[in-house]
C-alpha atoms as a PDB file:
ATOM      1  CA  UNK A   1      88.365  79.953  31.286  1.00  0.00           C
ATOM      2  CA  UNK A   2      84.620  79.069  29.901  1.00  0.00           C
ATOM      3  CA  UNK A   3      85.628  75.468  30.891  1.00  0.00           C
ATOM      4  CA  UNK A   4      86.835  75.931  34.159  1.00  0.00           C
ATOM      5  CA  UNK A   5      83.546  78.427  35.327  1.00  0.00           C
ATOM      6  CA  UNK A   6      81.818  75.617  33.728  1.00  0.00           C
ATOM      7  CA  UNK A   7      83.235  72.813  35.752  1.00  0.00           C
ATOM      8  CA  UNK A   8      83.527  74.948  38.513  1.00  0.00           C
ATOM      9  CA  UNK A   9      79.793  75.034  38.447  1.00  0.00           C
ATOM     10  CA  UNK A  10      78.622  71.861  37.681  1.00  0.00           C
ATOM     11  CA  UNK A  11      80.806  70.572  40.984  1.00  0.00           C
ATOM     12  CA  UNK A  12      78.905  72.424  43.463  1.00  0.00           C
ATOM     13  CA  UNK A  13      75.738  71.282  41.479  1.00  0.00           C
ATOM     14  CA  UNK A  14      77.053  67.740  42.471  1.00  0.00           C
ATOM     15  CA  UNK A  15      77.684  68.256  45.703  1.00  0.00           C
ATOM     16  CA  UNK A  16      74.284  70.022  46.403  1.00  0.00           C
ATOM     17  CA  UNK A  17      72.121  68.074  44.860  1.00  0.00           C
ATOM     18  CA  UNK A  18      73.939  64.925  46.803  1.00  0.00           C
ATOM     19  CA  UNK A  19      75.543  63.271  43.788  1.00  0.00           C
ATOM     20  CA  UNK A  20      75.312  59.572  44.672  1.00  0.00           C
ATOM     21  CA  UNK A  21      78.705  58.002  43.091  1.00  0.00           C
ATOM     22  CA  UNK A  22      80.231  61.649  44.980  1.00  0.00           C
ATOM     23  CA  UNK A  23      79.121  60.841  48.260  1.00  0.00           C
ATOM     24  CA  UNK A  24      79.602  56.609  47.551  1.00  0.00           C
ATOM     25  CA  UNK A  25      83.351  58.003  47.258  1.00  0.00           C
ATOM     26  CA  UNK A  26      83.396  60.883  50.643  1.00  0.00           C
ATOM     27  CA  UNK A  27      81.413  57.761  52.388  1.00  0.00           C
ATOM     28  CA  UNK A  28      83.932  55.462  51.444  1.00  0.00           C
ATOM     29  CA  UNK A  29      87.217  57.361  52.041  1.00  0.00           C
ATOM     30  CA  UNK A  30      85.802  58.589  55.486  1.00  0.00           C
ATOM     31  CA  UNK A  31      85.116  55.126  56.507  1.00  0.00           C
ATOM     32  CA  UNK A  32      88.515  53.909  55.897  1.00  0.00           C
ATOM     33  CA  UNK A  33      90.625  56.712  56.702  1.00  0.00           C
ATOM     34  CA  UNK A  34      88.466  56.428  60.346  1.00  0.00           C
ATOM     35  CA  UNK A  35      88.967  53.094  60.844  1.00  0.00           C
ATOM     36  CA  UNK A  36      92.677  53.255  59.807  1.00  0.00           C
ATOM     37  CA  UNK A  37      92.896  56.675  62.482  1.00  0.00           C
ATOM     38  CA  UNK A  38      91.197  54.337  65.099  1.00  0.00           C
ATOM     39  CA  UNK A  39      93.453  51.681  64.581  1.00  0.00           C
ATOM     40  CA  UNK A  40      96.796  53.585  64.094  1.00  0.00           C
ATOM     41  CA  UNK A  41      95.443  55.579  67.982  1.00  0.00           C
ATOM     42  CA  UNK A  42      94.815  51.923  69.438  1.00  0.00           C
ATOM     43  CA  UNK A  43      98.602  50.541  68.518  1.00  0.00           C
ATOM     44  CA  UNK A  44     100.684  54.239  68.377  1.00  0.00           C
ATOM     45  CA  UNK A  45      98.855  55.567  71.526  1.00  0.00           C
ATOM     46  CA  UNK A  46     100.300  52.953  74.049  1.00  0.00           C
ATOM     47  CA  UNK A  47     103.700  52.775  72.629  1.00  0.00           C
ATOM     48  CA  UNK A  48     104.019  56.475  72.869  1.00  0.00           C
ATOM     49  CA  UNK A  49     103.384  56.454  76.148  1.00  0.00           C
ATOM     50  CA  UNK A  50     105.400  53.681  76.726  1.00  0.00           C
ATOM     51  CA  UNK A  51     108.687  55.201  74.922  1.00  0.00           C
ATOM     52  CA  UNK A  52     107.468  58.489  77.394  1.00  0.00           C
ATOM     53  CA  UNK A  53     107.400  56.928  80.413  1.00  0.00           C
ATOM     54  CA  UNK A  54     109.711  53.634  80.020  1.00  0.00           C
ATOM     55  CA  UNK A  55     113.494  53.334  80.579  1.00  0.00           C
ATOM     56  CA  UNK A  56     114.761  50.332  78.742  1.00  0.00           C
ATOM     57  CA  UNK A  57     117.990  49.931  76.568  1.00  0.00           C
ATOM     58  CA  UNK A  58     117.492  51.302  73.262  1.00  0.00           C
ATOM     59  CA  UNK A  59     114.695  53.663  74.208  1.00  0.00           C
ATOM     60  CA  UNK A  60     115.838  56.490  71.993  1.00  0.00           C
ATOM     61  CA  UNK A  61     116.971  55.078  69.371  1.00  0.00           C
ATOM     62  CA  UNK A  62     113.527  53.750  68.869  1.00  0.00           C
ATOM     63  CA  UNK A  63     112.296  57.479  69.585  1.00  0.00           C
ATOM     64  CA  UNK A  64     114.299  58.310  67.163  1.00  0.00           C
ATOM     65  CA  UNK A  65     113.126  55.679  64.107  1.00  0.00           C
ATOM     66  CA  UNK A  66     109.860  56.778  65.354  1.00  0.00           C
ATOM     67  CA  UNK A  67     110.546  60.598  63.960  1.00  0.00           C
ATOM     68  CA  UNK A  68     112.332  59.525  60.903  1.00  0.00           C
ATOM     69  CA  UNK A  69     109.722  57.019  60.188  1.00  0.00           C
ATOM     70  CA  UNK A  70     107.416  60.184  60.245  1.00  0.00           C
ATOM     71  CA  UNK A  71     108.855  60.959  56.405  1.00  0.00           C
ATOM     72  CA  UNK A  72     107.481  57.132  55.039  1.00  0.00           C
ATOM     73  CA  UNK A  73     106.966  57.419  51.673  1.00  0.00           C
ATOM     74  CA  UNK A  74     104.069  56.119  50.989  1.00  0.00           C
ATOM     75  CA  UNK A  75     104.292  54.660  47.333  1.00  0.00           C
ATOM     76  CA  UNK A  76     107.026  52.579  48.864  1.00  0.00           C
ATOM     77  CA  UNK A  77     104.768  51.526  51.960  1.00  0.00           C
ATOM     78  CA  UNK A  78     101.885  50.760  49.513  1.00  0.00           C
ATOM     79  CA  UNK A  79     104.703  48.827  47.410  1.00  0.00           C
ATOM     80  CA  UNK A  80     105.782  46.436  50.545  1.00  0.00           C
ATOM     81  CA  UNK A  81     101.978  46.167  51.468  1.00  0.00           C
ATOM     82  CA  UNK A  82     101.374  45.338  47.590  1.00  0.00           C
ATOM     83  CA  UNK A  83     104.296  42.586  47.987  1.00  0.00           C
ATOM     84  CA  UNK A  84     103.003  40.976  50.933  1.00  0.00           C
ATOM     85  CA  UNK A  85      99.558  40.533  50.097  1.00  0.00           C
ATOM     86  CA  UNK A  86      99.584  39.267  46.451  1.00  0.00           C
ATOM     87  CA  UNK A  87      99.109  36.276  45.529  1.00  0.00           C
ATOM     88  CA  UNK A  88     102.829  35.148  45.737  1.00  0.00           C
ATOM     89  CA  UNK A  89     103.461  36.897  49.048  1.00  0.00           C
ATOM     90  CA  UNK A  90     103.607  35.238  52.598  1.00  0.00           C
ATOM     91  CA  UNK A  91      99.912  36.762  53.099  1.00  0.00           C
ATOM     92  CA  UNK A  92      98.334  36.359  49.646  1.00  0.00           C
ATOM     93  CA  UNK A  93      95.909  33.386  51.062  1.00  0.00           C
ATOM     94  CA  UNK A  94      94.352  36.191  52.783  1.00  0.00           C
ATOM     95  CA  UNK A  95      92.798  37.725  49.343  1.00  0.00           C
ATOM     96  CA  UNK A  96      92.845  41.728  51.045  1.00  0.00           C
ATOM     97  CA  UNK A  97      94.904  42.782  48.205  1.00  0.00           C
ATOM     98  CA  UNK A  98      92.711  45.846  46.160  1.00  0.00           C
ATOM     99  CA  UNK A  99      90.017  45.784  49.338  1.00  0.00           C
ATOM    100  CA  UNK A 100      89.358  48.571  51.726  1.00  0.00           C
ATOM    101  CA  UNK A 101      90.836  46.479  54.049  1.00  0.00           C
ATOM    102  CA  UNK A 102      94.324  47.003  52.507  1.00  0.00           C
ATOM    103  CA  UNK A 103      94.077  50.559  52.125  1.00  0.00           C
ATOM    104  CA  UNK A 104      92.893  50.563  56.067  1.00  0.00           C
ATOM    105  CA  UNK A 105      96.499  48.459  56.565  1.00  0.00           C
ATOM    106  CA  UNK A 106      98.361  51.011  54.616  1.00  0.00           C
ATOM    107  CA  UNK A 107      97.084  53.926  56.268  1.00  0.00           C
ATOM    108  CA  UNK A 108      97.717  52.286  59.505  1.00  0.00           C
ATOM    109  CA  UNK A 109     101.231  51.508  58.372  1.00  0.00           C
ATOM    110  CA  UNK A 110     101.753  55.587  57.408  1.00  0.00           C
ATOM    111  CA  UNK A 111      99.675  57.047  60.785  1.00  0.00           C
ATOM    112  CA  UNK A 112     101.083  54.524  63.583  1.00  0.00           C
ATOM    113  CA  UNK A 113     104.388  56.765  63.683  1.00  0.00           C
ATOM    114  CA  UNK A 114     102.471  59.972  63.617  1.00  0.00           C
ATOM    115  CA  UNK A 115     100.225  58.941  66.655  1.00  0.00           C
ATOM    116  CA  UNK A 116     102.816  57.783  68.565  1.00  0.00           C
ATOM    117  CA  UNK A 117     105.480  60.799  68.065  1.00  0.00           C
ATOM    118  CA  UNK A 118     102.941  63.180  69.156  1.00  0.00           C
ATOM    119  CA  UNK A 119     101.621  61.261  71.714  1.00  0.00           C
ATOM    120  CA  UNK A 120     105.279  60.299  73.360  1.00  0.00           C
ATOM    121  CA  UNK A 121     105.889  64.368  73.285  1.00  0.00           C
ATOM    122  CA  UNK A 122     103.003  65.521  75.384  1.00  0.00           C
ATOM    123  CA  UNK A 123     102.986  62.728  77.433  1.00  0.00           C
ATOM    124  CA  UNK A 124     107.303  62.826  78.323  1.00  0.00           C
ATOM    125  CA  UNK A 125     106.432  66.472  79.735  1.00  0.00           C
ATOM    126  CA  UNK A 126     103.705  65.037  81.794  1.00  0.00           C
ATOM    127  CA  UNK A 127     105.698  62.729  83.010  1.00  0.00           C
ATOM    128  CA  UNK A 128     108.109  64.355  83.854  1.00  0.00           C
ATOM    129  CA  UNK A 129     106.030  67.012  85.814  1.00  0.00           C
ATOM    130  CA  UNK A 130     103.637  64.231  87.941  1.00  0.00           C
ATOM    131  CA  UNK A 131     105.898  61.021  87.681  1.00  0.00           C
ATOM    132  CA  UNK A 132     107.542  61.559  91.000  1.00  0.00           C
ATOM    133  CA  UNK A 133     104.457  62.205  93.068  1.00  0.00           C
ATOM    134  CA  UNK A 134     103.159  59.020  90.576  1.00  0.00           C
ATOM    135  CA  UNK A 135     106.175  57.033  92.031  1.00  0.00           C
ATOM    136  CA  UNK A 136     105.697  58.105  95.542  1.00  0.00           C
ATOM    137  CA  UNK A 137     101.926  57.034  95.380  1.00  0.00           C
ATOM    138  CA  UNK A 138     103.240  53.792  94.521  1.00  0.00           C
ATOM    139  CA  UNK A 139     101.292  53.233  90.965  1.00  0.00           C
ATOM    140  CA  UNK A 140     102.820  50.854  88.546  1.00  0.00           C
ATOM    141  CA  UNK A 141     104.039  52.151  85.112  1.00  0.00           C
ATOM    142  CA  UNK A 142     100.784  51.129  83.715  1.00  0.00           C
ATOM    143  CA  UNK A 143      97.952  53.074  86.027  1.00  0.00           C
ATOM    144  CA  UNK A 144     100.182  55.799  85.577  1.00  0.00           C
ATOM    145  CA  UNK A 145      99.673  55.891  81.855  1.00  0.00           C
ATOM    146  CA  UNK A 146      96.397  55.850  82.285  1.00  0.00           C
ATOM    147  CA  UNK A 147      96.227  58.581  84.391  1.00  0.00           C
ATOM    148  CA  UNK A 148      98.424  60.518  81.736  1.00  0.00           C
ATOM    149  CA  UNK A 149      95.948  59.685  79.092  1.00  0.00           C
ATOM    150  CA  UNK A 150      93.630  61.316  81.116  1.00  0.00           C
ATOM    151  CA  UNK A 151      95.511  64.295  81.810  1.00  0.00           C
ATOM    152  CA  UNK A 152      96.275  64.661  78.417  1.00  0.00           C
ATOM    153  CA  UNK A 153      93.469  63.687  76.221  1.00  0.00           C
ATOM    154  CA  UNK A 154      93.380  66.520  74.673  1.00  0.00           C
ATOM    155  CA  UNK A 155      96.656  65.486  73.011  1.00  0.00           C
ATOM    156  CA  UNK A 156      95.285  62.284  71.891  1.00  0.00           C
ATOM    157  CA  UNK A 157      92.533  64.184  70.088  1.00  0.00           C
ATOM    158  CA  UNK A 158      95.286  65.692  68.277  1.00  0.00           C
ATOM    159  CA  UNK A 159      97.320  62.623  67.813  1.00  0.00           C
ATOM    160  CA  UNK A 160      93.822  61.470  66.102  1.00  0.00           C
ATOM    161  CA  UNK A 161      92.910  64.180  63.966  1.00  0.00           C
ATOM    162  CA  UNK A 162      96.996  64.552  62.952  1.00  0.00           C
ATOM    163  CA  UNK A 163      96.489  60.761  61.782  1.00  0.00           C
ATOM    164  CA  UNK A 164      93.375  61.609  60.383  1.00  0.00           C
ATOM    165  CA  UNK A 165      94.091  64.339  58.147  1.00  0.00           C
ATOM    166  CA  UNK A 166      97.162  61.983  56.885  1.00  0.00           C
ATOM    167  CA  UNK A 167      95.097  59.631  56.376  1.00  0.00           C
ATOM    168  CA  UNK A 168      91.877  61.044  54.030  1.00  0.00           C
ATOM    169  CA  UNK A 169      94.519  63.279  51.967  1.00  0.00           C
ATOM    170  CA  UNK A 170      96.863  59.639  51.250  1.00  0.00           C
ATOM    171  CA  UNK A 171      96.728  58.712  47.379  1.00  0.00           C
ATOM    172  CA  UNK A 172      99.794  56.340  46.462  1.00  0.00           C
ATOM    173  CA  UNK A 173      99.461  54.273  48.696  1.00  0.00           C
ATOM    174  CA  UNK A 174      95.968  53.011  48.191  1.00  0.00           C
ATOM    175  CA  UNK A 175      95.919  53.160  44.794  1.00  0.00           C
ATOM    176  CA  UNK A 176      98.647  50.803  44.857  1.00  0.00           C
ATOM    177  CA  UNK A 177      96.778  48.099  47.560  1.00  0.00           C
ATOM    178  CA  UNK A 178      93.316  49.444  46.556  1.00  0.00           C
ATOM    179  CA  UNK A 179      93.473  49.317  43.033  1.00  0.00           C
ATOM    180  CA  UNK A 180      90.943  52.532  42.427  1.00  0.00           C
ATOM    181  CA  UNK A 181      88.057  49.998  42.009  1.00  0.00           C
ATOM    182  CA  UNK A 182      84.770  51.902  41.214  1.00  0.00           C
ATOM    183  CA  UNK A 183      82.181  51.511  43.999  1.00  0.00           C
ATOM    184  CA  UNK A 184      84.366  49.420  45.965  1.00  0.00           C
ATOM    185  CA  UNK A 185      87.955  50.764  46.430  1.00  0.00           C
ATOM    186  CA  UNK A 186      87.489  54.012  44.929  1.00  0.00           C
ATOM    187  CA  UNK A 187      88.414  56.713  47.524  1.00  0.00           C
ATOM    188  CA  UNK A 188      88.369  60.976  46.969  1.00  0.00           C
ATOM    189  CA  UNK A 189      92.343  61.221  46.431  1.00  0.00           C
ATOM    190  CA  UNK A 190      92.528  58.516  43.694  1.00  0.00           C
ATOM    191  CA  UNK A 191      88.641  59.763  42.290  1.00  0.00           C
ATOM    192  CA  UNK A 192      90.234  62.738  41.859  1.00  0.00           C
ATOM    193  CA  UNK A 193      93.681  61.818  40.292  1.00  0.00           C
ATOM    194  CA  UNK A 194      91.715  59.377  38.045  1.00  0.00           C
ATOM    195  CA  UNK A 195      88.957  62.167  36.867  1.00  0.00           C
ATOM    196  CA  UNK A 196      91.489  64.580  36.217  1.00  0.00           C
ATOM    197  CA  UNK A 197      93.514  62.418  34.162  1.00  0.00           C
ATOM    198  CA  UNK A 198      90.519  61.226  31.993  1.00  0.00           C
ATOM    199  CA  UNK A 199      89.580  65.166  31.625  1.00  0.00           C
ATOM    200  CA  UNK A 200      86.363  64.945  33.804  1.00  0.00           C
ATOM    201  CA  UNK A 201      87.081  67.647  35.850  1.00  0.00           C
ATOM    202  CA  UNK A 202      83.390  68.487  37.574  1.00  0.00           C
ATOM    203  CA  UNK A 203      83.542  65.341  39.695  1.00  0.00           C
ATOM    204  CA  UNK A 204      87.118  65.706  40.568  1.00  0.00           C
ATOM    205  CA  UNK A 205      85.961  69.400  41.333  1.00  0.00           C
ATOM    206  CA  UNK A 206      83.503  68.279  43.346  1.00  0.00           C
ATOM    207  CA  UNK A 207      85.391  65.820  45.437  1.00  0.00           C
ATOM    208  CA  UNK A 208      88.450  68.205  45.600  1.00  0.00           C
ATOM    209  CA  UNK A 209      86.350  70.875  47.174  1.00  0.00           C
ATOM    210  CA  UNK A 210      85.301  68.401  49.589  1.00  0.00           C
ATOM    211  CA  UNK A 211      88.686  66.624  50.761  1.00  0.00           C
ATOM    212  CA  UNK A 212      89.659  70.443  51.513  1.00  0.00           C
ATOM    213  CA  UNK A 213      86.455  71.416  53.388  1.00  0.00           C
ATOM    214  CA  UNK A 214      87.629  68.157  55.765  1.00  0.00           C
ATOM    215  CA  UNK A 215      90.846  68.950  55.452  1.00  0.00           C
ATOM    216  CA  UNK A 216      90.169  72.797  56.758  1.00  0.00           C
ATOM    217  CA  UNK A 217      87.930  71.197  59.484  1.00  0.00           C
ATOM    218  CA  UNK A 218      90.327  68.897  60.575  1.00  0.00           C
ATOM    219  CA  UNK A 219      92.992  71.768  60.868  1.00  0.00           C
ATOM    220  CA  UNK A 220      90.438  74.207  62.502  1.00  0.00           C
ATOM    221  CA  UNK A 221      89.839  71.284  65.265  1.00  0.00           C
ATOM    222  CA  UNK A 222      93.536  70.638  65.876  1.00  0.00           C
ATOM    223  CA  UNK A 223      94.220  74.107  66.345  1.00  0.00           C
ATOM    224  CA  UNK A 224      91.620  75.215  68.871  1.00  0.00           C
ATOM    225  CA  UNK A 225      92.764  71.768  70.778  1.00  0.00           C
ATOM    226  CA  UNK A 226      96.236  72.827  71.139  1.00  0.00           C
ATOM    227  CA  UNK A 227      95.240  76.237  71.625  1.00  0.00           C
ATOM    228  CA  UNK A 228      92.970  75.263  74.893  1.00  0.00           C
ATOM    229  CA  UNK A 229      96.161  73.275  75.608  1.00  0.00           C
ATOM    230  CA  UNK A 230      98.366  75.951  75.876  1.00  0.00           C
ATOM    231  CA  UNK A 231      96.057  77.969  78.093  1.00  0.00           C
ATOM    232  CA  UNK A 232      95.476  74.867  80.516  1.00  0.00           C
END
């Protein structure tokens, strides 16, 4: 118990006196995790609201790999991305394999589904509440979306911090592609697995107790959105 009041201590001596290799590590996993949310909102975001406002032969069952895709796991995502961008895969000339930019592609590859399952719900209701009087205006499929996005952005904040909070709490994955590479590809999940494991538990501390002050954050944010949802 000594130990553990110990390390308990010397973490929150880390993070306030602004460790640099601790905040190298938030800065890092923040940066790709955002980029990877951005990116997953830019590609899931439209084809949500396609699926929600589209008729086209196999519409649901593409709704419905959507949701089941939801349940990736993500060692075996990190293993296909690992695969494809060694050197003996189709996109190993591209040298991204243990970069941030490979752990932004797997995140992307894990939050796409979320982003566009929870934007495709919101959206099909509003849809199906203002698409007539949308048809009857005469607006094509497309400035209709747009109009839904608008409508609905509160969704797509949630759709962002859903993908998000996937995203900064991911560890198999990017260890896989990222290969845990201090000062480089070394993010707060696999910090933390790798501290732990070596018995340095006042930096993993330390980051842990920061991953869950975002993670709290990120949950407190989501909820008051789809609370002033629900009252709108």
């Amino acid at each position: 118990m000594p130990d553990v009041l110990h390390a308990a201590a010397s973490s929150l001596a880390l993070i306030g006196a602004f460790d640099s290799d601790l905040f190298g590590i938030v800065g890092l996993s923040l940066g790709v995790s955002l980029s990877a949310s951005l990116i997953a909102m830019v590609i899931g975001a439209p084809l949500g609201g396609l699926l929600a406002v589209g008729r086209f032969g196999g519409r649901h069952t593409l709704i419905i790999l959507v949701n089941a895709l939801l349940g990736l796991p993500p060692v075996v995502v990190g293993l296909a991305i690992y695969l494809l961008l060694s050197r003996s895969g189709p996109f190993g000339f591209a040298g991204l394999l243990f970069t941030p930019g490979a752990m932004v592609l797997a995140q992307v590859v894990l939050t796409v589904p979320i982003v566009i399952a929870l934007v495709h719900r919101p959206v099909s209701v509003l849809w199906s509440e203002y698409g007539e009087l949308m048809r009857l205006d005469g607006l094509s499929k497309a400035r209709s979306l747009q109009l839904l996005f608008v409508i609905g952005r509160a969704s797509l904040l949630t759709a962002f911090l859903a993908a998000f909070g996937r995203a900064i709490a991911e560890v198999g994955a990017i260890m896989m592609v990222g290969g845990n590479i201090r000062g480089y590809t070394r993010t707060m999940t696999t910090a933390i697995a790798l501290e732990t494991g070596k018995g340095a538990l006042e930096l993993a501390l330390a980051l842990g107790l920061v991953l869950i002050a975002l993670s709290v954050l990120v949950s407190a944010v989501a909820f008051v959105v789809n609370s002033r949802i629900g009252e709108s």
